[in-house]
Each structure stands twice: as C-alpha cells, then as structure tokens.
PDB file of N, CA and C in Angstrom:
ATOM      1  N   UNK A   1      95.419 100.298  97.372  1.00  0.00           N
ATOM      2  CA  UNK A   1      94.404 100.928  98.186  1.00  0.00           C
ATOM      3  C   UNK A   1      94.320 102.398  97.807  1.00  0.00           C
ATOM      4  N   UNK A   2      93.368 102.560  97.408  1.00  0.00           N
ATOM      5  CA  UNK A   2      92.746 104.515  97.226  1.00  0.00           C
ATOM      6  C   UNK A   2      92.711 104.910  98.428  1.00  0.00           C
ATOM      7  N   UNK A   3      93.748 105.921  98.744  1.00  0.00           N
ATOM      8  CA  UNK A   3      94.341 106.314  99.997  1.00  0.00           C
ATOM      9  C   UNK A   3      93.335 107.882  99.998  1.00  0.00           C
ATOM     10  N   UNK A   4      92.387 107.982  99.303  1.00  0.00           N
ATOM     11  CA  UNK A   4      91.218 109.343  99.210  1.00  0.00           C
ATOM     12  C   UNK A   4      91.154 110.422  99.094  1.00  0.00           C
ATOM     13  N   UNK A   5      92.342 110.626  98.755  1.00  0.00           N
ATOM     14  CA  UNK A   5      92.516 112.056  98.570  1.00  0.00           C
ATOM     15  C   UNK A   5      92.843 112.581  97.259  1.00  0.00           C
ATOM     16  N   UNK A   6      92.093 111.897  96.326  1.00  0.00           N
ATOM     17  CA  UNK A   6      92.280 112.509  94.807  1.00  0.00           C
ATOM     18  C   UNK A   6      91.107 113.966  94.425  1.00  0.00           C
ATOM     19  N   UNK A   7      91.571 114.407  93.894  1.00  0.00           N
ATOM     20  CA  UNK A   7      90.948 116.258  94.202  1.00  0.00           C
ATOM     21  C   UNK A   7      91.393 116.751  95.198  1.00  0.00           C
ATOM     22  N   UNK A   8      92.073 116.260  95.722  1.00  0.00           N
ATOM     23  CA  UNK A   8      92.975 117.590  96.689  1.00  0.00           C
ATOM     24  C   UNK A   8      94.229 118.262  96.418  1.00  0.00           C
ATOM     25  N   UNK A   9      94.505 119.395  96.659  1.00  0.00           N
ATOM     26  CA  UNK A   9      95.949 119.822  96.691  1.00  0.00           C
ATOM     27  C   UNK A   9      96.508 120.240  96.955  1.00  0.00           C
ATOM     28  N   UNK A  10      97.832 120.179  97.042  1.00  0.00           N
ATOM     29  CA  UNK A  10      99.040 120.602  97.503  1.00  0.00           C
ATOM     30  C   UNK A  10      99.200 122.163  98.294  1.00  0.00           C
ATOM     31  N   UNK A  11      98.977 121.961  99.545  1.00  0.00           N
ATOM     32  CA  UNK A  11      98.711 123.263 100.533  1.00  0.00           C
ATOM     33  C   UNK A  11      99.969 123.863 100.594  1.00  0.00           C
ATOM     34  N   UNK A  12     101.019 122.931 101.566  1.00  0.00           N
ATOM     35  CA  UNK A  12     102.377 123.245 101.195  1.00  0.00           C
ATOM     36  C   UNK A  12     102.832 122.452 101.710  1.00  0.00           C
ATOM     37  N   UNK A  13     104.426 122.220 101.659  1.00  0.00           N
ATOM     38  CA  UNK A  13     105.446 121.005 102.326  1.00  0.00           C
ATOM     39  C   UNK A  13     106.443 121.380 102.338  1.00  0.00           C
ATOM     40  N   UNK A  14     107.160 121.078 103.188  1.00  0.00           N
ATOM     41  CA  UNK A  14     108.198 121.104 104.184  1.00  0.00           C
ATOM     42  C   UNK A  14     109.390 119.504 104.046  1.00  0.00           C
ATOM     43  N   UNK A  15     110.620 120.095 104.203  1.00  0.00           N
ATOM     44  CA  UNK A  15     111.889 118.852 104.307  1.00  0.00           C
ATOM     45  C   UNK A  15     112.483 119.689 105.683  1.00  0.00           C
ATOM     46  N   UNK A  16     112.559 118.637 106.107  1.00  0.00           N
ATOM     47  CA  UNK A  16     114.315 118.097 107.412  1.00  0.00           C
ATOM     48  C   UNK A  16     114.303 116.932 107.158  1.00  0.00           C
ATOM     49  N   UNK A  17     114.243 115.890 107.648  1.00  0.00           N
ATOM     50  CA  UNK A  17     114.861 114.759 108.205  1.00  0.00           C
ATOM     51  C   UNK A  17     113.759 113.658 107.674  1.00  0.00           C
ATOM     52  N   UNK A  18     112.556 114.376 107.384  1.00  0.00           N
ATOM     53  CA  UNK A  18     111.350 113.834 106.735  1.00  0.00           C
ATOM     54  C   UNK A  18     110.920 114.513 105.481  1.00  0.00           C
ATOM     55  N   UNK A  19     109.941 114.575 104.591  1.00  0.00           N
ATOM     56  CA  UNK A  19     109.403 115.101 103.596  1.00  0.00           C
ATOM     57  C   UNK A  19     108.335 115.245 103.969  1.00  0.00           C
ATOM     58  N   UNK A  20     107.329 116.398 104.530  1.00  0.00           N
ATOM     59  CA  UNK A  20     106.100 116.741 104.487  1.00  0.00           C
ATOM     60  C   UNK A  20     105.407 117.147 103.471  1.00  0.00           C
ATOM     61  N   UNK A  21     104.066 116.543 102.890  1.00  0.00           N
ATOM     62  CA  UNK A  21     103.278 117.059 102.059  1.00  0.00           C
ATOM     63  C   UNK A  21     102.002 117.409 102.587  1.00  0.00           C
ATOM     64  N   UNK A  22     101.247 118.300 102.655  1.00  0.00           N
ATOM     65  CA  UNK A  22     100.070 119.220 103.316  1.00  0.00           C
ATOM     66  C   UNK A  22      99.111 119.366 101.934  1.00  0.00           C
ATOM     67  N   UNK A  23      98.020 118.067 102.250  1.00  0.00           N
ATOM     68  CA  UNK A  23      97.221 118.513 101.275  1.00  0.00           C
ATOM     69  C   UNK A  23      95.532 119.114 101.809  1.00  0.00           C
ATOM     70  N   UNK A  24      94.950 119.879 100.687  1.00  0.00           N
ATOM     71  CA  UNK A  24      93.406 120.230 101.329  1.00  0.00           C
ATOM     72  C   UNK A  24      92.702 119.538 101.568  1.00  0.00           C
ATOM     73  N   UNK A  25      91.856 119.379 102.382  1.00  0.00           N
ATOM     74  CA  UNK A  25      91.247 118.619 103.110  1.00  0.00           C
ATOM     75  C   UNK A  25      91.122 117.666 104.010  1.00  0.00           C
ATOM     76  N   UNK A  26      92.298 118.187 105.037  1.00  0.00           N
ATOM     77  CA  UNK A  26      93.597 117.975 106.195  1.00  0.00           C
ATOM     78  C   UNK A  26      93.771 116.197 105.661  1.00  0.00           C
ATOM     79  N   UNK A  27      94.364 116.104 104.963  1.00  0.00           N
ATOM     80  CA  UNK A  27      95.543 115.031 104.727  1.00  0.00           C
ATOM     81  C   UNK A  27      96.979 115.375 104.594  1.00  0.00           C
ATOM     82  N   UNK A  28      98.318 114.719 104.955  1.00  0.00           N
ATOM     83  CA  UNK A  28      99.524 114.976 105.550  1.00  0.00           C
ATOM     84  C   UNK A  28      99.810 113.795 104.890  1.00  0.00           C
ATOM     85  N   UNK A  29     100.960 113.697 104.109  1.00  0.00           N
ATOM     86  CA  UNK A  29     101.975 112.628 103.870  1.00  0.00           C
ATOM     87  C   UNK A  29     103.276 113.330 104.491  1.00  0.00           C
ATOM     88  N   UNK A  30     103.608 112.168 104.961  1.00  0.00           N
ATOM     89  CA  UNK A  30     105.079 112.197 105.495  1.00  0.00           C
ATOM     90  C   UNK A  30     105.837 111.079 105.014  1.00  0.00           C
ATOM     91  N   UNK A  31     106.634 111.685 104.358  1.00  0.00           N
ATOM     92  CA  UNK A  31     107.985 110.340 103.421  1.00  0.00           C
ATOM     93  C   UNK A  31     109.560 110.653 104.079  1.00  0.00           C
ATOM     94  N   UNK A  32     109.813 109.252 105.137  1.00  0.00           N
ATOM     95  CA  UNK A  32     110.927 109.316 105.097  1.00  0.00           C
ATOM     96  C   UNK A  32     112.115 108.797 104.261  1.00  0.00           C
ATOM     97  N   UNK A  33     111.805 108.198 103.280  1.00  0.00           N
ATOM     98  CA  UNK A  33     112.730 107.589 103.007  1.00  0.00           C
ATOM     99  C   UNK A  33     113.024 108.122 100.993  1.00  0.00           C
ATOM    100  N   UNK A  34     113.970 107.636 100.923  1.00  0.00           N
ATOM    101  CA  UNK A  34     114.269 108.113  99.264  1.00  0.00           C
ATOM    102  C   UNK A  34     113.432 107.798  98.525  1.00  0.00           C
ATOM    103  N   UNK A  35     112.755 108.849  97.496  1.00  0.00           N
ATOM    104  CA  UNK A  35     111.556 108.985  96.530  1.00  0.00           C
ATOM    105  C   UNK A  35     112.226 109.473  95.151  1.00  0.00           C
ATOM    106  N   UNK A  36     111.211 109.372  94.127  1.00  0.00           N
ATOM    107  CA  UNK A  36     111.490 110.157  92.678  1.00  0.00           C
ATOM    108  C   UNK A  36     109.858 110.752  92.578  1.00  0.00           C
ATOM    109  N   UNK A  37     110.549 111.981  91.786  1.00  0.00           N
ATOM    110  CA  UNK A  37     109.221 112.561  91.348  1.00  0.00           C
ATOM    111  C   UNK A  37     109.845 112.824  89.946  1.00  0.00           C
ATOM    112  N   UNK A  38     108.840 112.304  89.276  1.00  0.00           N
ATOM    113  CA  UNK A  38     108.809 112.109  87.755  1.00  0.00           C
ATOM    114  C   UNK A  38     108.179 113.287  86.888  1.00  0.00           C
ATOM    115  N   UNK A  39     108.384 113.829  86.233  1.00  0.00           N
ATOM    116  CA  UNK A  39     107.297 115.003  85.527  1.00  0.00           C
ATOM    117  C   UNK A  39     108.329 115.572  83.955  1.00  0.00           C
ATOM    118  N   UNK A  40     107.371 115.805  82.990  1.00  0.00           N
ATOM    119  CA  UNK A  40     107.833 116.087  81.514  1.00  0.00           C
ATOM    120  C   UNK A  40     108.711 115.653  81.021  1.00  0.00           C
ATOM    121  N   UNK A  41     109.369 113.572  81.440  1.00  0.00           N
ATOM    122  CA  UNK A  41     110.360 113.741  80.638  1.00  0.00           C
ATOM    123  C   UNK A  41     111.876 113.717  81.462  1.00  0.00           C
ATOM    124  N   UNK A  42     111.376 114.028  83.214  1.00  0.00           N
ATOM    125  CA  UNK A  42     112.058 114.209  83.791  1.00  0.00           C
ATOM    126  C   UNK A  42     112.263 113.332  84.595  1.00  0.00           C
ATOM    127  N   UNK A  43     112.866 112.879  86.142  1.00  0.00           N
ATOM    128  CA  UNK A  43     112.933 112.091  87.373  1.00  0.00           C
ATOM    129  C   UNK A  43     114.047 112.409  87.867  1.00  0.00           C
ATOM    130  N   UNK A  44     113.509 113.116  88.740  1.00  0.00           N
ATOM    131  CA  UNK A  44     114.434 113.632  90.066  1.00  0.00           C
ATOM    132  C   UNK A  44     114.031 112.368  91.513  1.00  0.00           C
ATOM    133  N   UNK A  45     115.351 112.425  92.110  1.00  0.00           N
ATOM    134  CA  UNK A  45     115.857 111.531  92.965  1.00  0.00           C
ATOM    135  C   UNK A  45     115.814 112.264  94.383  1.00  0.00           C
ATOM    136  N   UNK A  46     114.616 112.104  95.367  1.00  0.00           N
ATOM    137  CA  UNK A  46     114.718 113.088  96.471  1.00  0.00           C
ATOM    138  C   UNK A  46     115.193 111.758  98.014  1.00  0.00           C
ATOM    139  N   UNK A  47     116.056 112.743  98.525  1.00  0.00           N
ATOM    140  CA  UNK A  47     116.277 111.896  99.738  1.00  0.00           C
ATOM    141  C   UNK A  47     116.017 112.939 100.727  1.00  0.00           C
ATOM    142  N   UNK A  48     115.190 112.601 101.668  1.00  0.00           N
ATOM    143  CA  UNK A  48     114.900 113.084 103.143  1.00  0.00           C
ATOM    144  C   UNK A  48     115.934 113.703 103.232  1.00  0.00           C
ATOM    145  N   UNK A  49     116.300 114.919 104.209  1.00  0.00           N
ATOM    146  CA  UNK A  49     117.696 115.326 104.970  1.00  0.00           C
ATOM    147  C   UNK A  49     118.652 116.242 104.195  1.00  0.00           C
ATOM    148  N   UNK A  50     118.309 115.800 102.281  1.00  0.00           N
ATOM    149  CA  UNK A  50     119.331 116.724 102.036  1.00  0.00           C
ATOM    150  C   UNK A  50     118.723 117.871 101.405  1.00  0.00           C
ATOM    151  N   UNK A  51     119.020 118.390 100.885  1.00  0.00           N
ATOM    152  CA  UNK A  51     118.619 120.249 100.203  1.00  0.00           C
ATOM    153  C   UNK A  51     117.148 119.561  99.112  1.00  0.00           C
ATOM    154  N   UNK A  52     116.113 119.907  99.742  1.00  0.00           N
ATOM    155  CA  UNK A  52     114.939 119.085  99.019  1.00  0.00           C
ATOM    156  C   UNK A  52     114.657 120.869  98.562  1.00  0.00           C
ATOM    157  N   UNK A  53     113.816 120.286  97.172  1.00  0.00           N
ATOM    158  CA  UNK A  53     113.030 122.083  96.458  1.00  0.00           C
ATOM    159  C   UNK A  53     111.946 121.122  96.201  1.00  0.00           C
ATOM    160  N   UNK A  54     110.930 121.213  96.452  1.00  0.00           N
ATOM    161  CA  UNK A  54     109.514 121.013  95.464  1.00  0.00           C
ATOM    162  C   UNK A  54     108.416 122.011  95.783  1.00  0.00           C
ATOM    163  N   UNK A  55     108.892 122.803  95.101  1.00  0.00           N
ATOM    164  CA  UNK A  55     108.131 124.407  94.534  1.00  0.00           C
ATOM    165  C   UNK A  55     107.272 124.133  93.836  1.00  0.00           C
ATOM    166  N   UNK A  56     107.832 123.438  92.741  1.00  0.00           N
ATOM    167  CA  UNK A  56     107.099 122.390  91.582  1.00  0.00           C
ATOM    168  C   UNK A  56     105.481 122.396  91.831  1.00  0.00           C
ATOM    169  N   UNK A  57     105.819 121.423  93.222  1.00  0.00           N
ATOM    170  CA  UNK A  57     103.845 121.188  93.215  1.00  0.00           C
ATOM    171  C   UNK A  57     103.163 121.880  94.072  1.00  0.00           C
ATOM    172  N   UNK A  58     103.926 123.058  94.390  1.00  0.00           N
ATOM    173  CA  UNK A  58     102.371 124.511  95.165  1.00  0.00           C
ATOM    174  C   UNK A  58     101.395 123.923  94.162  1.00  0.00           C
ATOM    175  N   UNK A  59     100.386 124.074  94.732  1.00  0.00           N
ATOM    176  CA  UNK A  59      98.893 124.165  94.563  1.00  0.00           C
ATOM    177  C   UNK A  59      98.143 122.741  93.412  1.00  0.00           C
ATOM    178  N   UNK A  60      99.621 121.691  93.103  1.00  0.00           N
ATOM    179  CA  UNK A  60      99.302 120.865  92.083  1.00  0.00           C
ATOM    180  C   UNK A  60      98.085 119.712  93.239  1.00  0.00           C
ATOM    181  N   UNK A  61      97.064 119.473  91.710  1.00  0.00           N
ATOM    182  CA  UNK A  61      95.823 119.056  92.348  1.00  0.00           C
ATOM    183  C   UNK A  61      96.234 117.144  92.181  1.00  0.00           C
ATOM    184  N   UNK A  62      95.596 116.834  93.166  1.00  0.00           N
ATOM    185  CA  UNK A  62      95.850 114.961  92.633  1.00  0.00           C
ATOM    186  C   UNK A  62      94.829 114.376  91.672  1.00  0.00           C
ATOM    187  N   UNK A  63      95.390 113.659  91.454  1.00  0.00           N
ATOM    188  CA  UNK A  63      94.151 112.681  90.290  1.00  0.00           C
ATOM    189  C   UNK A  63      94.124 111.372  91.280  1.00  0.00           C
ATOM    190  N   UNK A  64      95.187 111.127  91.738  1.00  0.00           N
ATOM    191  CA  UNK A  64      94.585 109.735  91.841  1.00  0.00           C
ATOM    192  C   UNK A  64      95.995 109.534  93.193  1.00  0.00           C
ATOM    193  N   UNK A  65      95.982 108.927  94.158  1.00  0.00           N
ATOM    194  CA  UNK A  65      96.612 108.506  95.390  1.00  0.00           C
ATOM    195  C   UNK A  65      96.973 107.132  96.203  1.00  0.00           C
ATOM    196  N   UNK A  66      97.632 106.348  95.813  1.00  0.00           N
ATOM    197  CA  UNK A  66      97.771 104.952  96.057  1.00  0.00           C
ATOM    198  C   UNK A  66      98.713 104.346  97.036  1.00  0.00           C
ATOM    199  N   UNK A  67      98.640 103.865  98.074  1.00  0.00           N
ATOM    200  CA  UNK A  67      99.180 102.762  98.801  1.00  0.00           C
ATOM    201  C   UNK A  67      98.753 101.249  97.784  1.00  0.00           C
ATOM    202  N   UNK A  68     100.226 100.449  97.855  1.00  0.00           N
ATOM    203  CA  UNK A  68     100.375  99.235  97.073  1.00  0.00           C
ATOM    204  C   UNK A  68     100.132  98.440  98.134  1.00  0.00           C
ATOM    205  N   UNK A  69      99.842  97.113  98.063  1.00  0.00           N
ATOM    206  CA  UNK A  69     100.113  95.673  98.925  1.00  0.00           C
ATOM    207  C   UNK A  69     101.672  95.231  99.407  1.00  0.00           C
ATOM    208  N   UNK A  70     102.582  96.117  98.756  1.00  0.00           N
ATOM    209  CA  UNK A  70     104.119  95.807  99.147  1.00  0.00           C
ATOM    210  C   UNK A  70     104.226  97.364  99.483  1.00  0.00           C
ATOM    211  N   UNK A  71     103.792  98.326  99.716  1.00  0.00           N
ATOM    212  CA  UNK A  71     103.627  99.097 100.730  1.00  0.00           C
ATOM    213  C   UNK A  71     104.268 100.683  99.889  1.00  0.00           C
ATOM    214  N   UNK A  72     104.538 100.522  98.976  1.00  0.00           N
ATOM    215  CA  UNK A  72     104.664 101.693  98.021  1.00  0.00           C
ATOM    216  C   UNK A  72     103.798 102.515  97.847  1.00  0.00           C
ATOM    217  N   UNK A  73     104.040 103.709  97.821  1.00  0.00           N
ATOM    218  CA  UNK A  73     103.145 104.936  97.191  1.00  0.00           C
ATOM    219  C   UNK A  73     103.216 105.858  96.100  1.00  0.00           C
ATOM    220  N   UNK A  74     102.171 105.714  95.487  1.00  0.00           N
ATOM    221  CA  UNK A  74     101.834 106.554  94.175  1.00  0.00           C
ATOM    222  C   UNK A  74     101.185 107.899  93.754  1.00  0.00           C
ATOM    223  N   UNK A  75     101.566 108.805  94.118  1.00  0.00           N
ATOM    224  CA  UNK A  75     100.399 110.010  94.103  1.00  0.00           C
ATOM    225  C   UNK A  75     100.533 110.122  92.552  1.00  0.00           C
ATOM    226  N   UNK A  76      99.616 110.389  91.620  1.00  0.00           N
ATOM    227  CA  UNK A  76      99.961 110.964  90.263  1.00  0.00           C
ATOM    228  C   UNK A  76      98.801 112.644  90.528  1.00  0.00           C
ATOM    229  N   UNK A  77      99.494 113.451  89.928  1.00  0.00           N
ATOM    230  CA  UNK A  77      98.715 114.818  89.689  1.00  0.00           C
ATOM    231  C   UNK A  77      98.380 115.225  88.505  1.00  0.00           C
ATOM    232  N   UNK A  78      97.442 115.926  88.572  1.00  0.00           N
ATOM    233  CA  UNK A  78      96.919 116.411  86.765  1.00  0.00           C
ATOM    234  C   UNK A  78      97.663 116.967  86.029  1.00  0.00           C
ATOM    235  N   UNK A  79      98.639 117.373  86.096  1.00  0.00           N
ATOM    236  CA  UNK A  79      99.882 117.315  85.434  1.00  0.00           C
ATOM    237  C   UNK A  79     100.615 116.307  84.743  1.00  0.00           C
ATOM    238  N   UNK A  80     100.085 115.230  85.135  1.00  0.00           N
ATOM    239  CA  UNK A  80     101.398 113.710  84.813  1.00  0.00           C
ATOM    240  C   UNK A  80     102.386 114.179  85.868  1.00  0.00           C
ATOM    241  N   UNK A  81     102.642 114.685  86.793  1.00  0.00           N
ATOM    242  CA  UNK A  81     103.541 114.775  87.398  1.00  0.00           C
ATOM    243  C   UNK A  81     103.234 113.681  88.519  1.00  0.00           C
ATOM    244  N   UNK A  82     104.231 112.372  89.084  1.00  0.00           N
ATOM    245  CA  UNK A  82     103.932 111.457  89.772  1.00  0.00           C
ATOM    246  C   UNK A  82     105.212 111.253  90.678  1.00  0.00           C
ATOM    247  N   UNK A  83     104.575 111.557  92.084  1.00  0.00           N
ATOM    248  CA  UNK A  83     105.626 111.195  93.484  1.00  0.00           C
ATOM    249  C   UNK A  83     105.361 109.330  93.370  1.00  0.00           C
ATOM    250  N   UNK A  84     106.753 108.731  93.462  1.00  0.00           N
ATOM    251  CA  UNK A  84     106.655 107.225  93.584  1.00  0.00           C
ATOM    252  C   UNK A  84     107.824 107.132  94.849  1.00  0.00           C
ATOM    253  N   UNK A  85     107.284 106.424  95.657  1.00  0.00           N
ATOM    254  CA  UNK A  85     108.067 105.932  97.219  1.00  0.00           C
ATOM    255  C   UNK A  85     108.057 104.543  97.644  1.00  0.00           C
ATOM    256  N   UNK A  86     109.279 103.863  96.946  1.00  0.00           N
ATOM    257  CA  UNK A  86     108.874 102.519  97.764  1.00  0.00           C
ATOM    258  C   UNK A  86     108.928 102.050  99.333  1.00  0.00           C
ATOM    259  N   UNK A  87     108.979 100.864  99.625  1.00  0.00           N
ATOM    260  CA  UNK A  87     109.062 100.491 100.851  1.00  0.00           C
ATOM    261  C   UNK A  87     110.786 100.166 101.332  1.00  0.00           C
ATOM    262  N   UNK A  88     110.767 100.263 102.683  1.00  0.00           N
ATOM    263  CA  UNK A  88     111.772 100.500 103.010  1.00  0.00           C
ATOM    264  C   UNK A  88     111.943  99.072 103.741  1.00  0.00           C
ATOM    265  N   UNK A  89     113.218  98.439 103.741  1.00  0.00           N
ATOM    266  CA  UNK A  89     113.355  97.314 104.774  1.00  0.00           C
ATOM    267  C   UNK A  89     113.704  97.187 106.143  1.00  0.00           C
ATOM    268  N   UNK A  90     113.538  97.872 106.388  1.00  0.00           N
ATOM    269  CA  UNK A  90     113.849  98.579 107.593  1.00  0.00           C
ATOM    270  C   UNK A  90     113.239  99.396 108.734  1.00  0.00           C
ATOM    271  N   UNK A  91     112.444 100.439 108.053  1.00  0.00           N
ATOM    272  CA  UNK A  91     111.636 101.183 108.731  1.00  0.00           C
ATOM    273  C   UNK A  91     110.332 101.866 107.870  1.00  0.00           C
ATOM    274  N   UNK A  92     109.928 102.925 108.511  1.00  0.00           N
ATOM    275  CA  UNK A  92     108.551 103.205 107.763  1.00  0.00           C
ATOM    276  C   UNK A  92     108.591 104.177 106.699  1.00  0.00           C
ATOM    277  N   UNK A  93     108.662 103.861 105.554  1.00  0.00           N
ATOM    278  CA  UNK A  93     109.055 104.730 104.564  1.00  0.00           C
ATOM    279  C   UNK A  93     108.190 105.979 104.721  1.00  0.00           C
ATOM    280  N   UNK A  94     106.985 105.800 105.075  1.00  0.00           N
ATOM    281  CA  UNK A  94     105.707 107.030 104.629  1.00  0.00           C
ATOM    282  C   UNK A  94     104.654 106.487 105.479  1.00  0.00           C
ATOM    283  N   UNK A  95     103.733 108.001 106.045  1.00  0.00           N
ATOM    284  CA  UNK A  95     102.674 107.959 106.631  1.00  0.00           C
ATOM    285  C   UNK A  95     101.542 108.540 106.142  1.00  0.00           C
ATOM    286  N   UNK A  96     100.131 108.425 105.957  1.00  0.00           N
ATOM    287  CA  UNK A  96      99.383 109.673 105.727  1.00  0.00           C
ATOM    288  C   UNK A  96      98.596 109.979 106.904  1.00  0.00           C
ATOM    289  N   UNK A  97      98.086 110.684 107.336  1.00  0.00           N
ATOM    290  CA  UNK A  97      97.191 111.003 108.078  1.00  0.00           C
ATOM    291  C   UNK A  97      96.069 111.866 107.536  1.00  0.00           C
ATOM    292  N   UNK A  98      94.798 111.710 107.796  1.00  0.00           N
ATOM    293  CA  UNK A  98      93.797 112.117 107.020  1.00  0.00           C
ATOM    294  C   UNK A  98      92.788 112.292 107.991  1.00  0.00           C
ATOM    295  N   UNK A  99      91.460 113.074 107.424  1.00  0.00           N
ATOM    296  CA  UNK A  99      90.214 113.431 108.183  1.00  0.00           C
ATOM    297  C   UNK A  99      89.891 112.033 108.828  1.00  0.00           C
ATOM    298  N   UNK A 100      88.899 112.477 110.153  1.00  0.00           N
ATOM    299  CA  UNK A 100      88.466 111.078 110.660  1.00  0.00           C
ATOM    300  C   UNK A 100      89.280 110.113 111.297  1.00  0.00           C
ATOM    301  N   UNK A 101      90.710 110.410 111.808  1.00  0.00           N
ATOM    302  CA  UNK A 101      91.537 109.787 112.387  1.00  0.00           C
ATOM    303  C   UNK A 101      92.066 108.524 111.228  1.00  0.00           C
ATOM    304  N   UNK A 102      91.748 108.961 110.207  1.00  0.00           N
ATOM    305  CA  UNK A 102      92.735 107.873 109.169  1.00  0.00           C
ATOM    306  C   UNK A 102      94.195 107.996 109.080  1.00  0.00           C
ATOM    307  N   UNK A 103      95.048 106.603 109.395  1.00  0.00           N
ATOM    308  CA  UNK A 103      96.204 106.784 109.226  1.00  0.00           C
ATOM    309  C   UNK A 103      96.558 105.138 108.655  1.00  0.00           C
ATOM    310  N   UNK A 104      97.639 105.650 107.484  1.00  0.00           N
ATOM    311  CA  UNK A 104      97.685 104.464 107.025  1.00  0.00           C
ATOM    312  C   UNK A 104      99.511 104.520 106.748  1.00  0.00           C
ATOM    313  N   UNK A 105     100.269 103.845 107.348  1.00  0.00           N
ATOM    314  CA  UNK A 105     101.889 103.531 106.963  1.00  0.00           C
ATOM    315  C   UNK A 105     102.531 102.210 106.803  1.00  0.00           C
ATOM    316  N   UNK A 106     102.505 102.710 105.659  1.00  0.00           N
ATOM    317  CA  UNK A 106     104.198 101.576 105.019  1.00  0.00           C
ATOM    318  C   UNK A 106     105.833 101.011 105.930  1.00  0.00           C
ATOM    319  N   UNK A 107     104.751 100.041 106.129  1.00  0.00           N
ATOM    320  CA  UNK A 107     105.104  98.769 107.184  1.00  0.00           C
ATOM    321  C   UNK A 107     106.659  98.844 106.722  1.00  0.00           C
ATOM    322  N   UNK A 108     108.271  98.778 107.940  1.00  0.00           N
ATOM    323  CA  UNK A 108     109.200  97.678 106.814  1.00  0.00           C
ATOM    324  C   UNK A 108     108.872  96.867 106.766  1.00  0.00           C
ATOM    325  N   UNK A 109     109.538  96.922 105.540  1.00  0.00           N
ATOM    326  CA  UNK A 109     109.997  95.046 104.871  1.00  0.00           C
ATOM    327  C   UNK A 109     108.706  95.052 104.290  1.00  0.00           C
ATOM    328  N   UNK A 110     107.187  95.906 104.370  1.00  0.00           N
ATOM    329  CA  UNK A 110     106.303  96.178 102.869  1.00  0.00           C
ATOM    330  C   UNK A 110     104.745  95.987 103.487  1.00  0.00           C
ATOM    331  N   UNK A 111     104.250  96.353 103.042  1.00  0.00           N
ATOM    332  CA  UNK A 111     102.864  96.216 103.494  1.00  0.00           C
ATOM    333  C   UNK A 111     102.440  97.129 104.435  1.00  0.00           C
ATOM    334  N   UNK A 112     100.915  97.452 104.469  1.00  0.00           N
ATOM    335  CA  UNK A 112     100.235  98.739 104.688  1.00  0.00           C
ATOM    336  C   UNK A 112      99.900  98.173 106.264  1.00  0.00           C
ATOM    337  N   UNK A 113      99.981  99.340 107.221  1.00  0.00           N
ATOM    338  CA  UNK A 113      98.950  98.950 108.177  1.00  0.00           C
ATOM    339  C   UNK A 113      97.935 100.432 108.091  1.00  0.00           C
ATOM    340  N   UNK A 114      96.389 100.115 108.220  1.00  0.00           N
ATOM    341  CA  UNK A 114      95.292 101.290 108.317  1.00  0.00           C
ATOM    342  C   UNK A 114      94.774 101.706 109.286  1.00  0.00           C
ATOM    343  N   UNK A 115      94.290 102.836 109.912  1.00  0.00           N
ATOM    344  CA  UNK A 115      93.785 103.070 111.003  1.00  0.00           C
ATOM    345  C   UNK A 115      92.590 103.866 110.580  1.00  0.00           C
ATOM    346  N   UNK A 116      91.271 104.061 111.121  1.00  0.00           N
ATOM    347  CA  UNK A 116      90.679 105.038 111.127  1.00  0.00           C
ATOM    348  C   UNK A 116      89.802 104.781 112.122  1.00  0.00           C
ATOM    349  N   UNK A 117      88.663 106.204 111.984  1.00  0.00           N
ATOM    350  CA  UNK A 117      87.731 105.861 112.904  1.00  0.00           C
ATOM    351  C   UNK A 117      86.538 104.645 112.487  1.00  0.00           C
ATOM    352  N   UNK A 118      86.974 104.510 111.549  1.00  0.00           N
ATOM    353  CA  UNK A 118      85.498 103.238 110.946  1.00  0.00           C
ATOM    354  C   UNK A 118      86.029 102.437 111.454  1.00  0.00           C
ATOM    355  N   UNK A 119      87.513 101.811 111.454  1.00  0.00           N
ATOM    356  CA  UNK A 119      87.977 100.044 111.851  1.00  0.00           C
ATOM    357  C   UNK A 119      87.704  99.817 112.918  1.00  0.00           C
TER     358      UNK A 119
END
C-alpha cells in the first residue's frame, strides 16, 4: 500500500521508548519496534529505547513509502537511503498518521489496519 507521502520530508524525529519521524505535510511515523536503516553500503540496526542518532535524514526527501500485506514498512529516500521495519508478533510495530485523519498500523502477528476520513 502507497502510504502517500512520497515528496515529503524529513521535518524532524525524536527517540524514547518509540522512534518518531515528522514528515512535511503533517504525516508522523511512529516505530516501535527494531528497524535497519540501510544507506551507502551500510545497515545500521536501530532499537526503540536505546541511544538512537538519525541526524542522517534532517531534511532527506522520500521517493517512495510502503506498508506491505504482512505489515512491514518501507520508506526509501532519494538518497538510496531506506528505513525497513518489520512486523512484530506481538504488538504494533509502527503507526502513521497523516492529513485527513489517515491512520494506518501494523497489526501483530502482520497486516495493516487503515483509517481515514474517506473509509
């Protein structure tokens, strides 16, 4: 699912206990659960809670933004730089919230539920 927010970017974000991402054009990801962000060659291993840095993506723009059918998420940025978050068995790995009362989170155990004002 094209979660809509490709051309937007990275306002700013925030770690405690969650991973906040603040993008333009009021969309919000929130990732609780352990992620990699991949870029030049690289893949770093981020877990909620502990000493998170992603300085990295001030102002990085998206290309493209994906919720999977098993409930994973894909942001890739014009960089090649790509946040990947799978699903958690347990609880809700990630939320977005977006213009228009859209909210869409990664169900446990996998799969999307959507909200907006259109449904």
């Amino acid at each position: 699912m094209d979660l809509g927010f490709g051309g937007e970017h990275v306002v700013r974000w925030e770690s405690g206990w969650t991973v906040a991402l603040e993008f333009s054009g009021g969309f919000e990801v929130r990732i609780e659960t352990a992620f990699v962000v991949r870029s030049a060659g690289s893949e770093r291993h981020v877990t909620p809670g502990d000493d998170v840095e992603l300085a990295d993506l001030d102002g990085a723009v998206v290309s493209e933004a994906v919720g999977d059918d098993s409930g994973g998420l894909r942001i890739v940025f014009q960089d090649g730089t790509q946040l990947l978050a799978a699903a958690d068995p347990g609880f809700e790995a990630w939320t977005l919230a977006g213009p228009d009362g859209l909210k869409v989170v990664s169900e446990p155990g996998g799969g999307l539920a959507v909200w907006s004002a259109a449904s």
